[in-house]
Protein backbone atom coordinates (compact mmCIF):
# COMPACT_ATOMS: atom_id res chain seq x y z
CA UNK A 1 45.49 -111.06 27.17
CA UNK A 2 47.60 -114.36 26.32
CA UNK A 3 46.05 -116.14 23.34
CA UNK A 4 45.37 -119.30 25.88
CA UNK A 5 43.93 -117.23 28.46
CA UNK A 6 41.58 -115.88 25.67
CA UNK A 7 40.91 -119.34 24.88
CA UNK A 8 40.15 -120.63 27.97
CA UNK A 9 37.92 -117.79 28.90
CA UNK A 10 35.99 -118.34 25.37
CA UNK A 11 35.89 -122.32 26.80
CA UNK A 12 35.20 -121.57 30.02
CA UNK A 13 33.06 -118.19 30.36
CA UNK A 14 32.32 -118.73 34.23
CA UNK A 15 35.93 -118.66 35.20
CA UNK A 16 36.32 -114.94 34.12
CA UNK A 17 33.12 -113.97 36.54
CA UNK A 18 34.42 -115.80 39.57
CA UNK A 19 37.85 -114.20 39.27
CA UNK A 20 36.61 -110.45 38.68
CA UNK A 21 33.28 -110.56 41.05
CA UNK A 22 33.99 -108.53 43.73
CA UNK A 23 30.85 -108.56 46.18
CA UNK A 24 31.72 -110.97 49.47
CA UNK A 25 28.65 -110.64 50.66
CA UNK A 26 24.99 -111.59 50.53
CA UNK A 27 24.37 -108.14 50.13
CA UNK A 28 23.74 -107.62 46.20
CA UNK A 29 21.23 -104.36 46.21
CA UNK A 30 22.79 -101.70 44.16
CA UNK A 31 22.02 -98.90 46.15
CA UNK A 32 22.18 -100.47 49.67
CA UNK A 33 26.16 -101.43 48.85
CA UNK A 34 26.66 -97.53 47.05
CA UNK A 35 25.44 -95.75 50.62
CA UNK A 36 26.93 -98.01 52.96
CA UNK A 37 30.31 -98.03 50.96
CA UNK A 38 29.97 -94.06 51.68
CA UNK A 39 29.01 -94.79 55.57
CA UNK A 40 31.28 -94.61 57.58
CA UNK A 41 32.26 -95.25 61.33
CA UNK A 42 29.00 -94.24 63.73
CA UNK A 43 27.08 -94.12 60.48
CA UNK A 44 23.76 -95.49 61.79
CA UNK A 45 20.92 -98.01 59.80
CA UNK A 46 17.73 -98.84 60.47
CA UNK A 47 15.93 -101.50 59.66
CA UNK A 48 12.42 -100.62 60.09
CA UNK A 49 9.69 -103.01 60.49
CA UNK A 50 6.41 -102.70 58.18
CA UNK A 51 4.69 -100.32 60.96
CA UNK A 52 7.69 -97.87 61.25
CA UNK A 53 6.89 -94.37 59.52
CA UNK A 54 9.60 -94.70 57.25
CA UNK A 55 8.41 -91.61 55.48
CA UNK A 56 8.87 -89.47 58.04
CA UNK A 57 10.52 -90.66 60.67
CA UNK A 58 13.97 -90.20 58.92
CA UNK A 59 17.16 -88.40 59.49
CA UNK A 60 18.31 -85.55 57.63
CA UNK A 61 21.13 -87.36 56.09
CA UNK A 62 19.55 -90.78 55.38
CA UNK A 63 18.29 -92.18 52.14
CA UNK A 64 14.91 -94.13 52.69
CA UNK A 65 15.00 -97.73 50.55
CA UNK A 66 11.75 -99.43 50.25
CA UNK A 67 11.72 -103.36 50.47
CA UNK A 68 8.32 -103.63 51.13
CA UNK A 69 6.97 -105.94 48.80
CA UNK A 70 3.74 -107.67 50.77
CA UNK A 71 3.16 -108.58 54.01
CA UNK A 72 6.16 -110.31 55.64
CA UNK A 73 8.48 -110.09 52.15
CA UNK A 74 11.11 -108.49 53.06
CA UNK A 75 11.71 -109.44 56.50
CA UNK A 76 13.95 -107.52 58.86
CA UNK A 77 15.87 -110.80 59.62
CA UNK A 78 16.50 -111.46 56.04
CA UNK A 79 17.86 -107.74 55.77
CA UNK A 80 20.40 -108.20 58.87
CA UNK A 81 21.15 -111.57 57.52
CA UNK A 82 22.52 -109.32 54.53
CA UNK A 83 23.88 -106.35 56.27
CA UNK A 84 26.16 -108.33 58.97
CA UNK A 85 27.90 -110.17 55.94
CA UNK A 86 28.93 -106.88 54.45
CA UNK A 87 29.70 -104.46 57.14
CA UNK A 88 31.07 -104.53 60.87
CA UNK A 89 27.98 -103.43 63.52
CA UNK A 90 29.31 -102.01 66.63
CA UNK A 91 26.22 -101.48 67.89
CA UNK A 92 22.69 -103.20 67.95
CA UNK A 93 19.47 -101.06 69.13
CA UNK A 94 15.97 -101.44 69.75
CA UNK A 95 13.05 -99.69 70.25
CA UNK A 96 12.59 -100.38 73.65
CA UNK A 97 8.82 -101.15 74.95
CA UNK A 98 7.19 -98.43 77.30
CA UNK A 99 6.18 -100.10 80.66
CA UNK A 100 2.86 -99.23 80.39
CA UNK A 101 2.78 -101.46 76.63
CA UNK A 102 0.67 -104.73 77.56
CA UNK A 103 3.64 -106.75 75.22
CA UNK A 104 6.10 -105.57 77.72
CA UNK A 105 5.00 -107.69 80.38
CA UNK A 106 5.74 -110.94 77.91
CA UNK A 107 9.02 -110.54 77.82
CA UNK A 108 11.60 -109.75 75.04
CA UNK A 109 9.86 -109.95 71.75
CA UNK A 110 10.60 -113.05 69.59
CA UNK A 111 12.16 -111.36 66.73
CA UNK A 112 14.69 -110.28 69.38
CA UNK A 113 16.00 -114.08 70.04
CA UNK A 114 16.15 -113.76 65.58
CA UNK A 115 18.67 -110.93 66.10
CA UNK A 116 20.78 -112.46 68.68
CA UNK A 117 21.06 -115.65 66.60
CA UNK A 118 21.93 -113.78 63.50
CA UNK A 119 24.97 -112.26 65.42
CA UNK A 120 25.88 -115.05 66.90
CA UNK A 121 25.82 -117.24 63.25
CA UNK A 122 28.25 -114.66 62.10
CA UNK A 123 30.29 -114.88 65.01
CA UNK A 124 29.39 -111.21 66.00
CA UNK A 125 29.66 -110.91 70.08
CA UNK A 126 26.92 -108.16 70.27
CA UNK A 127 24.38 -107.47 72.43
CA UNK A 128 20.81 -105.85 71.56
CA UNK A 129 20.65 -102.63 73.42
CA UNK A 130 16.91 -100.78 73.47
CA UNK A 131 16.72 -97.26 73.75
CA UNK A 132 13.05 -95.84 74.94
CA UNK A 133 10.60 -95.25 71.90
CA UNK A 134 11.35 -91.31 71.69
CA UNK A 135 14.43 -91.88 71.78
CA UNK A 136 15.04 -94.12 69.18
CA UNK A 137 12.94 -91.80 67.46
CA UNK A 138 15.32 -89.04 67.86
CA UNK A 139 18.53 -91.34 67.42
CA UNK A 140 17.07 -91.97 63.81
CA UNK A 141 16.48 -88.38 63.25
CA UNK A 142 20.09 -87.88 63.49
CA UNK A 143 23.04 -86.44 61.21
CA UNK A 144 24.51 -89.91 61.82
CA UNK A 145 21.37 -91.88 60.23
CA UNK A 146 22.64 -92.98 56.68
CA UNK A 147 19.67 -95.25 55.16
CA UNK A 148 16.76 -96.55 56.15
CA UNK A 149 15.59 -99.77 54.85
CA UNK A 150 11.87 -100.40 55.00
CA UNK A 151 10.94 -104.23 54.98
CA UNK A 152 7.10 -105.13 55.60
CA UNK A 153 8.13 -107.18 58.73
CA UNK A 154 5.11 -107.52 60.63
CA UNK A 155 6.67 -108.89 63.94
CA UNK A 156 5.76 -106.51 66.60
CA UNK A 157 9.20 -104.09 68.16
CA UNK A 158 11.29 -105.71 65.00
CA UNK A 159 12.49 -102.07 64.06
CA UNK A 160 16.38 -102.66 64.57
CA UNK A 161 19.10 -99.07 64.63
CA UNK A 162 22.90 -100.46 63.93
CA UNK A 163 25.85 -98.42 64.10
CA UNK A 164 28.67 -99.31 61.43
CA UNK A 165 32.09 -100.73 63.05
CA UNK A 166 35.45 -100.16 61.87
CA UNK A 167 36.89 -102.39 59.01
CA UNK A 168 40.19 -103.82 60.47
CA UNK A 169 40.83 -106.29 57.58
């Protein structure tokens, strides 16, 4: 290193930081970036809601990361606010309401509208797809699941499976 650029950096510690940080991303959790860096195409994540049985509703593959502080801290919205700015999502899931549910006659559930608007803020032209409650259950006990993240959302149907994209820049 140049005697001025030592200089500078002893003048101006900051500009050293913004020139080597490499995270782009919201997404600062140690271990969250370490798995997903290893995911790869298909890889599937769930973010489960504070009801989900994280525990043991996993897949074989998948690493379980607990962000359940209290009630309603972590939300799932603030965890896909994170995840869409550091990976591509092909695909959006949802646990899909059985007929016979009394929410299911109300409509979508209002988390759902949270989701679209998240992928539509980062200019992500996806569409929430729900699979039936079994079946989500199996899709998460898949090879394919990578990580878990367990928030303490308490919004009701706000468990949310994503399939990682390809990287094309």
């Amino acid at each position: 290193m140049a005697l001025c650029q030592y200089a500078h950096l002893m003048l101006n510690p900051n500009s050293y930081i913004e020139q080597v940080m490499l995270l782009h991303s919201k997404l600062i959790h140690p271990e969250i970036n370490a798995i997903l860096g290893k995911a790869g195409h298909h890889a599937k994540v769930l973010i489960a809601d504070g009801n989900y049985p994280a525990s043991t509703a996993i897949g074989p593959n998948a690493e379980l990361i607990s962000l359940n502080l209290a009630p309603g801290v972590v939300s799932c919205t603030q965890v896909l606010e994170a995840l869409v700015s550091a990976v591509p999502i092909d695909i959006a899931n949802t646990m899909g309401i059985p007929a016979d549910d009394p929410y299911a006659l109300q409509g979508d559930p209002p988390i759902w509208d949270e989701y679209r608007s998240i992928f539509q803020a980062a200019d992500l032209d996806l569409q929430l797809e729900p699979i039936d409650k079994w079946d989500f259950y199996e899709a998460v006990a898949s090879p394919e699941h990578v990580l878990t993240i367990q928030t303490a959302d308490q919004a009701l149907w706000a468990n949310l499976l994503l399939s990682i994209g390809c990287r094309t820049a």
